[in-house]
C-alpha atoms as a PDB file:
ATOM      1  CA  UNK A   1     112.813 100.946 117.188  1.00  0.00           C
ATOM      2  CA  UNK A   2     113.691 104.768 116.430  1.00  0.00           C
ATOM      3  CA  UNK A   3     110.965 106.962 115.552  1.00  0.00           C
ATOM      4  CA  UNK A   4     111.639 107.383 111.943  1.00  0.00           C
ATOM      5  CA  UNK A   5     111.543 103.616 111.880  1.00  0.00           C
ATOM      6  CA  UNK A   6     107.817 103.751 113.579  1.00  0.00           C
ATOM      7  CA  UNK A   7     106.914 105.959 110.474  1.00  0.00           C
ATOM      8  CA  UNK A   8     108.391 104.083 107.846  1.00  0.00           C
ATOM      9  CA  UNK A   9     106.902 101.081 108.939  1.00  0.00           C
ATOM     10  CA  UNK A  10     103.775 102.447 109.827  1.00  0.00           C
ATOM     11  CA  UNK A  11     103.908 104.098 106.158  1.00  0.00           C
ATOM     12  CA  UNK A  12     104.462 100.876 104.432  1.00  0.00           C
ATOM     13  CA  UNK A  13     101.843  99.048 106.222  1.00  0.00           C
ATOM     14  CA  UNK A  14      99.521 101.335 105.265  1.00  0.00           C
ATOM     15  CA  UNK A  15     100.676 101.788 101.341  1.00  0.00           C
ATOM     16  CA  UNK A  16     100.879  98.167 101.582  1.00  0.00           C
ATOM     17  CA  UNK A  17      97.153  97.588 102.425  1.00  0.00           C
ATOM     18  CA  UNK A  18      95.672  99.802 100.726  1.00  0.00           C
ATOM     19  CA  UNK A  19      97.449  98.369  97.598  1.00  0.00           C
ATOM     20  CA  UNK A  20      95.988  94.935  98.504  1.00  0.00           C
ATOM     21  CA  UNK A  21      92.760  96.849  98.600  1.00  0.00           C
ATOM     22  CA  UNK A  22      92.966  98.102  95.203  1.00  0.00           C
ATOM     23  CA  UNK A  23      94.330  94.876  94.224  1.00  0.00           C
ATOM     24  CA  UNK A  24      90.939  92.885  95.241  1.00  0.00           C
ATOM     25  CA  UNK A  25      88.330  95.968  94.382  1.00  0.00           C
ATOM     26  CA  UNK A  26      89.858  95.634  91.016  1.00  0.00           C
ATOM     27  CA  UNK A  27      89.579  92.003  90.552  1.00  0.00           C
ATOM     28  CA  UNK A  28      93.447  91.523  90.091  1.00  0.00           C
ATOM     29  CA  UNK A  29      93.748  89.633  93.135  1.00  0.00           C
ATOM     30  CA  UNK A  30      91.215  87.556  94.480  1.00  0.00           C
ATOM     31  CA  UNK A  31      90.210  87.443  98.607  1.00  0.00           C
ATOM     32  CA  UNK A  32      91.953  84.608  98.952  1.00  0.00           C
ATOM     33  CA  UNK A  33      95.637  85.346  97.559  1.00  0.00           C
ATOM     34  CA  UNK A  34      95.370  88.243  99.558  1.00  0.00           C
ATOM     35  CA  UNK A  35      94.647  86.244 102.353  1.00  0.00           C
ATOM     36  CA  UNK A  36      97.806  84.172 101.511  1.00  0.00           C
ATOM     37  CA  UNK A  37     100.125  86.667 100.776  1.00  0.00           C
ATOM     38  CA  UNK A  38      99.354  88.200 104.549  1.00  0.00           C
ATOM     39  CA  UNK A  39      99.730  84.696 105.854  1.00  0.00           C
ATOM     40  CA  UNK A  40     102.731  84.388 103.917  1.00  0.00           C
ATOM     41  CA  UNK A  41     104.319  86.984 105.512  1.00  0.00           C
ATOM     42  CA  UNK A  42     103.544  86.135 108.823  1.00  0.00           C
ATOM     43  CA  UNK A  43     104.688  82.861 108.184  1.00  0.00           C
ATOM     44  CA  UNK A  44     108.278  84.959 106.949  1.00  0.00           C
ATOM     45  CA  UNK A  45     108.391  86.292 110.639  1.00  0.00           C
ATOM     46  CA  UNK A  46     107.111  83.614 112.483  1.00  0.00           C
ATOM     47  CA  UNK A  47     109.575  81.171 110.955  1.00  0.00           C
ATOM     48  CA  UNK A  48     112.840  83.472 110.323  1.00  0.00           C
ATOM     49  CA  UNK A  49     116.075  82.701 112.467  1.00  0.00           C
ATOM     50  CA  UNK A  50     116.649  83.096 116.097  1.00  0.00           C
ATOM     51  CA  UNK A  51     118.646  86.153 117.164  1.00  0.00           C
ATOM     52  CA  UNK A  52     118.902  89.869 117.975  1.00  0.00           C
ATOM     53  CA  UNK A  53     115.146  90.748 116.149  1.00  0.00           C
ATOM     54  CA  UNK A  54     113.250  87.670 118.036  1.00  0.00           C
ATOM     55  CA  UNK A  55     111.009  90.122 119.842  1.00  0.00           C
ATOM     56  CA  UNK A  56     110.866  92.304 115.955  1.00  0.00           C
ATOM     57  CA  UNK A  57     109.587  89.225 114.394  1.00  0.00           C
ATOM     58  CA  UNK A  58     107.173  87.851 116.905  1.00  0.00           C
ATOM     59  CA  UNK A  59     105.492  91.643 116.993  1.00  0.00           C
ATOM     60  CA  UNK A  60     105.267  91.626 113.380  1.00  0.00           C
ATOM     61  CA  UNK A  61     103.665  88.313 113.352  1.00  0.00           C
ATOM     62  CA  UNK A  62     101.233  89.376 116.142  1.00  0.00           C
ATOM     63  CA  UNK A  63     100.469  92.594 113.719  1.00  0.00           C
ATOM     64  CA  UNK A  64      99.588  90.309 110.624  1.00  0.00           C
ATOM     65  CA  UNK A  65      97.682  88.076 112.223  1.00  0.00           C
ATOM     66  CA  UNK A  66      95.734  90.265 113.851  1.00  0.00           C
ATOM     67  CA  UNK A  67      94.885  92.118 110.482  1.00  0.00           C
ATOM     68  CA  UNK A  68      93.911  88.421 109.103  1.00  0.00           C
ATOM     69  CA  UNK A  69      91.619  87.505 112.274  1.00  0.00           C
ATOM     70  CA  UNK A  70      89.720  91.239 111.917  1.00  0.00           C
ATOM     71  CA  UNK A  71      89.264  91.049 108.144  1.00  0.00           C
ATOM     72  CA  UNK A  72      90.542  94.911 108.060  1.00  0.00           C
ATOM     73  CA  UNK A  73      93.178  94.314 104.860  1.00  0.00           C
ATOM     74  CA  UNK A  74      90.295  92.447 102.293  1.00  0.00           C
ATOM     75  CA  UNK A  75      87.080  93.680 104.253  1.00  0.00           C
ATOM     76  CA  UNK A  76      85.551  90.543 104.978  1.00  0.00           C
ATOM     77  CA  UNK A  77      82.106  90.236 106.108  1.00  0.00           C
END
């Protein structure tokens, strides 16, 4: 990945979560749909087609998951 691509994604991971911050301090989205849309989308990556961005996917996966197990995107206690 180039470095502009680091900051763009590293941008929209971070608008991204603090939106589904907003989202659930607002009572628009409850815990749990957040929970499923991140799980959703690292279902997207874990399950997309083999080629060229296997190692992409996987890491993005790895990312999203990791944000589920620590509770960081919907503060969980």
């Amino acid at each position: 990945m180039t470095v502009p691509n680091d900051i763009a994604g590293t941008a929209a991971l971070a608008i991204c979560e603090s939106l589904l911050l907003a989202l659930n301090d607002h009572k628009i989205l409850p815990e749990r749909e957040v929970v499923g849309v991140l799980k959703d989308a690292a279902a997207a990556h874990e399950n997309a087609p083999k080629g060229d961005r296997d190692a992409l996917n996987a890491a993005v996966a790895t990312l999203i998951n990791g944000i589920l197990a620590g509770g960081n995107s919907v503060r969980r206690r």
